[in-house]
Protein backbone atom coordinates (compact mmCIF):
# COMPACT_ATOMS: atom_id res chain seq x y z
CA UNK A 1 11.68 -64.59 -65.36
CA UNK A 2 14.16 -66.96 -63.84
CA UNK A 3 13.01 -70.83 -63.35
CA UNK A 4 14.91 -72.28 -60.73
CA UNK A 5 14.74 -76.16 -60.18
CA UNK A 6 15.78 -77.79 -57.22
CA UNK A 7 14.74 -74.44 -55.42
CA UNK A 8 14.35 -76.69 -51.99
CA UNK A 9 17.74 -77.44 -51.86
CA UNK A 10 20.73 -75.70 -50.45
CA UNK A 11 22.07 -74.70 -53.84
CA UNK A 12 18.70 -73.81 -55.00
CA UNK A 13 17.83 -71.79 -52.45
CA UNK A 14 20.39 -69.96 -52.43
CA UNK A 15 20.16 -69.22 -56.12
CA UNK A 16 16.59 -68.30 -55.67
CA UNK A 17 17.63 -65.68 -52.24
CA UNK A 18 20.32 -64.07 -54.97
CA UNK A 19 18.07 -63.42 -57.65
CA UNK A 20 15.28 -61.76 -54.97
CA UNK A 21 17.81 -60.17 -53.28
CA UNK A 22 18.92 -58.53 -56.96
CA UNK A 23 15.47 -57.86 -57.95
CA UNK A 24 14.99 -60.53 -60.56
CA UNK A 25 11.29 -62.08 -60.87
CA UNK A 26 11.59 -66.13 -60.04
CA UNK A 27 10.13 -68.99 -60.43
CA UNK A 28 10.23 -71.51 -58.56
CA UNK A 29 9.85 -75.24 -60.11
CA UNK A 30 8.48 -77.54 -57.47
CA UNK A 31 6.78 -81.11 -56.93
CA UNK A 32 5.45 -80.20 -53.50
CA UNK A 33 2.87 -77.67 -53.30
CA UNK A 34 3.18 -77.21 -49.72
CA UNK A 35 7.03 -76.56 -50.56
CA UNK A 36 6.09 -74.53 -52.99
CA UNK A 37 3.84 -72.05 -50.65
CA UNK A 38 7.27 -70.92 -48.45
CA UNK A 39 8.59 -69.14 -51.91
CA UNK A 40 5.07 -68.19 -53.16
CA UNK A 41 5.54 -66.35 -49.62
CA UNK A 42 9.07 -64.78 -50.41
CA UNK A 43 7.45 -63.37 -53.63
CA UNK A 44 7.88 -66.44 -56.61
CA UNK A 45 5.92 -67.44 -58.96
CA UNK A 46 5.09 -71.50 -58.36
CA UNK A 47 5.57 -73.70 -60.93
CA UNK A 48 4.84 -77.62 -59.77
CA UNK A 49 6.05 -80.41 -62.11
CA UNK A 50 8.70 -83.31 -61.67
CA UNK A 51 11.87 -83.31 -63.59
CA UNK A 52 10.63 -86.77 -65.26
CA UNK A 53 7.07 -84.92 -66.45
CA UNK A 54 8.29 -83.28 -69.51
CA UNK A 55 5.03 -81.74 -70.35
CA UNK A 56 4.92 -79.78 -66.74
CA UNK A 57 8.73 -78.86 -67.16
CA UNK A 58 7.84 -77.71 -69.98
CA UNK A 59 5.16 -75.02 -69.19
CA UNK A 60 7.45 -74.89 -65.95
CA UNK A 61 10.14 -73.38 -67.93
CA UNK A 62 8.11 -72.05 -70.83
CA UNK A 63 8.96 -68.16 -71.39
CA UNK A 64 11.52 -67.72 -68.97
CA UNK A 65 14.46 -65.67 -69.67
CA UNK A 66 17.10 -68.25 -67.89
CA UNK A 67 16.19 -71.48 -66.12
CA UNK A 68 18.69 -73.24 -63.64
CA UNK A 69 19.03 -76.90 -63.83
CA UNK A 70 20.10 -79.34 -61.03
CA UNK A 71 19.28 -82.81 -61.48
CA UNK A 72 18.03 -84.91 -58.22
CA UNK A 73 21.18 -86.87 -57.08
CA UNK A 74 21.07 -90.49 -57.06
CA UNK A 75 23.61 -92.04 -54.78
CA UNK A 76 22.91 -95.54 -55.78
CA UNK A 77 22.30 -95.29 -59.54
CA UNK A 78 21.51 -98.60 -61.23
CA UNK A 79 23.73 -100.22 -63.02
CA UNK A 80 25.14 -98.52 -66.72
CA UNK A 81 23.10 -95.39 -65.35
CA UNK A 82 19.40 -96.09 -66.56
CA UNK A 83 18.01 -92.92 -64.34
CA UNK A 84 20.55 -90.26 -65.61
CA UNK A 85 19.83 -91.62 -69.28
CA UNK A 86 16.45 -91.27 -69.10
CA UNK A 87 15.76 -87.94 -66.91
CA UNK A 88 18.68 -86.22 -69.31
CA UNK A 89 16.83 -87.23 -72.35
CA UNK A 90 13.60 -85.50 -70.67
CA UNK A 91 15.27 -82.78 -69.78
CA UNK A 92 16.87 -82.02 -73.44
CA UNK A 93 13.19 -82.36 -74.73
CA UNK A 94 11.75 -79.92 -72.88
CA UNK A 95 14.85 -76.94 -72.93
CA UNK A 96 14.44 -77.51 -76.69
CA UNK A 97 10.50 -77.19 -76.21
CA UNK A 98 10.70 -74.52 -73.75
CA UNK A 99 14.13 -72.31 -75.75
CA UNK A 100 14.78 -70.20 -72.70
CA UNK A 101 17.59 -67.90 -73.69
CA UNK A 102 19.90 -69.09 -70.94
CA UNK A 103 20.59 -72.56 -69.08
CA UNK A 104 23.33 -73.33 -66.07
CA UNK A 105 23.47 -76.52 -65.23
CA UNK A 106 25.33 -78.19 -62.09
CA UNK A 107 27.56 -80.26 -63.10
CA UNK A 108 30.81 -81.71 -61.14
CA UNK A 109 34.67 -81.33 -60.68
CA UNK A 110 36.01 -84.31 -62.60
CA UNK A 111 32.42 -84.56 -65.23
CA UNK A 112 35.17 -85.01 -68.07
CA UNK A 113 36.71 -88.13 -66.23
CA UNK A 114 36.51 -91.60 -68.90
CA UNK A 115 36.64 -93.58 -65.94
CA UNK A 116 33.10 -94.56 -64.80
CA UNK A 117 32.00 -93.59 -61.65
CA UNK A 118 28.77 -91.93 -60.03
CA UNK A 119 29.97 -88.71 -60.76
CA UNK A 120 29.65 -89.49 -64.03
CA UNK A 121 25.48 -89.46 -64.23
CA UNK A 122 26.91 -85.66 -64.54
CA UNK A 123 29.30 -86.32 -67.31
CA UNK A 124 25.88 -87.60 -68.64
CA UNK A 125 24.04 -84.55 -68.74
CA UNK A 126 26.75 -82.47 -69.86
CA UNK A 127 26.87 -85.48 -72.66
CA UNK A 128 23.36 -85.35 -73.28
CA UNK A 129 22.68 -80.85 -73.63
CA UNK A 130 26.62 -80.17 -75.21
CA UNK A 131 24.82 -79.73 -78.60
CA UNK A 132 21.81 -77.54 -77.46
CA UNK A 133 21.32 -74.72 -79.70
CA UNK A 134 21.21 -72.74 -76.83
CA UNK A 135 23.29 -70.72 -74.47
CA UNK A 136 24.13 -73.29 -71.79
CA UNK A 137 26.96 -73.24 -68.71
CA UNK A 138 27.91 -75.89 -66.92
CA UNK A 139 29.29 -75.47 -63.24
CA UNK A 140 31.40 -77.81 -62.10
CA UNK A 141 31.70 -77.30 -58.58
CA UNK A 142 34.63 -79.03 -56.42
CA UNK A 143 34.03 -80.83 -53.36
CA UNK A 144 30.82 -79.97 -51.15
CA UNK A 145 32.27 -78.75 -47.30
CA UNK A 146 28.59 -79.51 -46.57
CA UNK A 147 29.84 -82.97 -46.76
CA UNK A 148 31.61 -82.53 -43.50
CA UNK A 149 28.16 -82.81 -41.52
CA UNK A 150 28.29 -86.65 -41.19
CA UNK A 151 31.86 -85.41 -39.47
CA UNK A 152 30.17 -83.37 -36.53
CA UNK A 153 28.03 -86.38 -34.64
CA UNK A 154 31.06 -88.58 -34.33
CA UNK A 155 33.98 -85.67 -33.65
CA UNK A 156 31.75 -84.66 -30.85
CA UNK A 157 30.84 -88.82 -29.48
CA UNK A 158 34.11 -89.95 -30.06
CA UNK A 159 36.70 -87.39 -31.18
CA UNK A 160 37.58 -89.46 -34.59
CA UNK A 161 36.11 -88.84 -37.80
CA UNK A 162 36.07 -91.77 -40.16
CA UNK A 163 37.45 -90.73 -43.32
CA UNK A 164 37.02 -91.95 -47.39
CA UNK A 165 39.66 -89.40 -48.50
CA UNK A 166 42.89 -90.43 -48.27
CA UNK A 167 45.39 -90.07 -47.01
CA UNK A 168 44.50 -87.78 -44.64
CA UNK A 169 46.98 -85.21 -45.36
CA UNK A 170 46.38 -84.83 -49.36
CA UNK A 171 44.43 -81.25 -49.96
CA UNK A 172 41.60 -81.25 -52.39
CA UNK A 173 39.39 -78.24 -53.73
CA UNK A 174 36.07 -77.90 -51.65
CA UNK A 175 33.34 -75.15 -52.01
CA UNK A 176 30.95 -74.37 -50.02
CA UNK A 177 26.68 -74.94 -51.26
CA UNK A 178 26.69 -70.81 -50.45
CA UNK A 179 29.61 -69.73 -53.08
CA UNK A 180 28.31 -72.68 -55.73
CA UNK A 181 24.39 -70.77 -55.53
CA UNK A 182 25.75 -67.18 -55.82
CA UNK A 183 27.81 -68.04 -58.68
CA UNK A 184 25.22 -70.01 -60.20
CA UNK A 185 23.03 -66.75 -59.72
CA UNK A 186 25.61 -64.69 -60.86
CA UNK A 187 25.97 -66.81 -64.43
CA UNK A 188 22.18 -66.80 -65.19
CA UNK A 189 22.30 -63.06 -65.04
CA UNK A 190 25.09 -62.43 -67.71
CA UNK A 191 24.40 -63.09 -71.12
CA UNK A 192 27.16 -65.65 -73.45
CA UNK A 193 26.49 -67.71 -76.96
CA UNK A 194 27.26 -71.27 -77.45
CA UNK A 195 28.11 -73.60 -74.56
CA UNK A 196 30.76 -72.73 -71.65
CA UNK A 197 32.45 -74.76 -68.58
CA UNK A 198 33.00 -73.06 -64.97
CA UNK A 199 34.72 -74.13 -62.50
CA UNK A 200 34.50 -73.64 -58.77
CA UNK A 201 36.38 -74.13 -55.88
CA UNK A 202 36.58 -72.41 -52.13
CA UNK A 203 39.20 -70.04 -51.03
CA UNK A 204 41.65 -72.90 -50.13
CA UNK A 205 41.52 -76.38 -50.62
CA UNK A 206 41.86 -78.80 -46.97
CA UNK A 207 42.88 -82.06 -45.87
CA UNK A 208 40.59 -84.88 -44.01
CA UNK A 209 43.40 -83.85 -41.22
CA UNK A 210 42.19 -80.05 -42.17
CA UNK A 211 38.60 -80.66 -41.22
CA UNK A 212 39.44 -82.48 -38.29
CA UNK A 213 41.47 -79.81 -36.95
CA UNK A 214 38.74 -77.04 -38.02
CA UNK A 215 36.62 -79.18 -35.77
CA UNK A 216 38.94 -79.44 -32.69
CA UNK A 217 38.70 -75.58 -32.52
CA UNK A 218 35.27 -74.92 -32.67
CA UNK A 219 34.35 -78.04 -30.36
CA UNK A 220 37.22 -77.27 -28.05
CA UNK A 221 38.37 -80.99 -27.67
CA UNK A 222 40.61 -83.00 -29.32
CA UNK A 223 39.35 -84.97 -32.91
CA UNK A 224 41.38 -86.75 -35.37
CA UNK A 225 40.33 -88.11 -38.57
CA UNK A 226 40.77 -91.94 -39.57
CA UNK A 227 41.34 -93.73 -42.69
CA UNK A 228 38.25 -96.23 -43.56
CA UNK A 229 40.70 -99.03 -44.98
CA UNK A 230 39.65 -99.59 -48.90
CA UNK A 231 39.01 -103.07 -48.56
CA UNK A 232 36.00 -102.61 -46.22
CA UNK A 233 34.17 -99.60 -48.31
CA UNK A 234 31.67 -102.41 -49.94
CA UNK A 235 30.67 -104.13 -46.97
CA UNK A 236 29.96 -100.85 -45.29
CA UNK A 237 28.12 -99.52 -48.25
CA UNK A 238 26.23 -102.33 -48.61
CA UNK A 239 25.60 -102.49 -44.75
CA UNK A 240 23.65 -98.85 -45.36
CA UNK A 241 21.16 -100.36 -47.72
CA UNK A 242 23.17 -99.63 -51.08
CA UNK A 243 22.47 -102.10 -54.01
CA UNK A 244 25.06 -100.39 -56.05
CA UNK A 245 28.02 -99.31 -54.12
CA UNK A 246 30.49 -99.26 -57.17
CA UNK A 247 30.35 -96.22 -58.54
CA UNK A 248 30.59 -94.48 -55.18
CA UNK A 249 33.52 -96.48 -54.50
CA UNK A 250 35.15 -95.48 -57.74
CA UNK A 251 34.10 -91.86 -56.56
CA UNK A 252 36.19 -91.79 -53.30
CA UNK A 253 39.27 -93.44 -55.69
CA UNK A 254 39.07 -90.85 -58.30
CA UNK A 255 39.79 -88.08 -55.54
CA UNK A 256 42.01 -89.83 -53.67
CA UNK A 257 43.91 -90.65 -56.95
CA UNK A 258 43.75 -87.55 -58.02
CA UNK A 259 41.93 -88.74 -61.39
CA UNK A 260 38.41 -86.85 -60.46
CA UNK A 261 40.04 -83.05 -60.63
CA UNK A 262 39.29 -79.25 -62.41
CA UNK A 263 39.70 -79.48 -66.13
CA UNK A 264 40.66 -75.84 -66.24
CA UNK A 265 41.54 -72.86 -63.69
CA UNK A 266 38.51 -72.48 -61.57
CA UNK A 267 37.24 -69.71 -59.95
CA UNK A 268 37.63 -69.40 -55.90
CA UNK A 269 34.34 -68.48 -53.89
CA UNK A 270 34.65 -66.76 -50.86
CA UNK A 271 33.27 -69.26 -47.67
CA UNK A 272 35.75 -70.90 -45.39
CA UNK A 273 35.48 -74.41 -44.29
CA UNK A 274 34.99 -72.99 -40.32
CA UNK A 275 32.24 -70.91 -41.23
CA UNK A 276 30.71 -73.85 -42.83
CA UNK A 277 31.24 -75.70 -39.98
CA UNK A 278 29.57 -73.84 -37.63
CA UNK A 279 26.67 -73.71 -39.46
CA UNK A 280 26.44 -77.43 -39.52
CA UNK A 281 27.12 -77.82 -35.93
């Protein structure tokens, strides 16, 4: 049995579709019942508990063979962290409660980073489960291409994307959600001792410029991407209800100065930025 957590999401899912697709008995780990129900349907087992209720993780992941972890993101983490610390201390209980035989965890390009930023709530839990005695991976993946879809509504309004990454010519690694969710599958099916990284990128890496062009084609009109000057990041983050902008902040800086990047030689998925693209648009 396979316990997959954040099932709902794109990753998730994904993982969830691969193991089905293979054969492989799943369940899926829920907080919404009614969520819940659409894998019930596919064939899953339904397990409901929240990744703060240690005792329902724990019969959640209790005799599985392999359980995939993905921690629910928080963009604007309090200050020092207090969230991460506390759901990775949860979390650590119950895989030693539950001793599944296999963890992968998502993790993040740039989790081994010293400088603070909210990447590193990830850095965190790779912290927090390095001295499991169990078999655990950790998957950092680069870059989502999802992240283009807050691209789409203003490249087809106005032709100009608004772009954090800069400059707009500098190439970083992306993946897309697809690639990171096969490879996650992939990893809970092959057995390893002691504790692992892997690392995952796309086919190529692109440019701001990149993903403006890969836009131009597929809308057929002209779009250009522009630099959001650093100097007016906190304001804007603020303006969208953010308490805590800093460590997003320091996010965009650590991949625009090149400080948030692949410890080792990662693997390349398969998924080009177009085809991700036009399944956002």
């Amino acid at each position: 049995m396979y316990a997959i957590t954040g099932i709902t999401g794109k990753v998730g899912g994904v993982v969830a579709q691969s193991l089905l697709q293979a054969g492989q008995p799943v369940r899926a780990v829920v907080r919404d019942p009614a969520k819940g129900q659409a894998w019930a349907s596919r064939g899953c087992e339904v397990a409901l508990a929240d990744m703060n209720d240690v005792p329902a993780l724990t019969q959640a992941f209790m005799g599985a063979e392999a359980v995939f972890v993905l921690l629910p993101p928080h963009f604007d983490p309090s200050p020092g962290f207090t969230e991460t610390h506390h759901l990775v201390a949860s979390l650590r209980s119950v895989l030693l409660a539950a001793r599944p035989q296999r963890v992968v965890c998502i993790s993040t390009v740039g989790a081994q980073a010293q400088q603070q930023n909210l990447l590193s709530q990830l850095g965190l839990l790779e912290q927090g489960l390095g001295d499991l005695p169990l078999a655990v991976t950790f998957l950092r993946p680069a870059w989502f291409m999802e992240n283009a879809a807050w691209d789409v509504a203003p490249a087809r309004e106005s032709g100009v994307i608004p772009s954090f990454l800069q400059p707009l010519d500098r190439a970083i690694p992306m993946v897309a959600t697809a690639d990171v969710g096969r490879t996650a599958a992939e990893l809970l099916q092959t057995s390893w001792t002691g504790h692992r990284v892997v690392e995952l990128e796309g086919p190529q890496r692109y440019s701001p410029n990149d993903i403006a062009a890969c836009l131009a084609r597929l809308l057929r009109t002209g779009v250009r991407a522009e630099a959001v000057p650093r100097q007016t990041w906190q304001a804007c983050f603020s303006a969208q209800g953010m308490k805590n902008p800093e460590p997003r902040m320091r996010m965009l800086d650590g991949f625009n100065e090149g400080w948030l990047c692949f410890e080792h030689t990662a693997r390349k998925g398969t998924v080009e930025l177009e085809a991700v693209l036009q399944s956002l648009m």
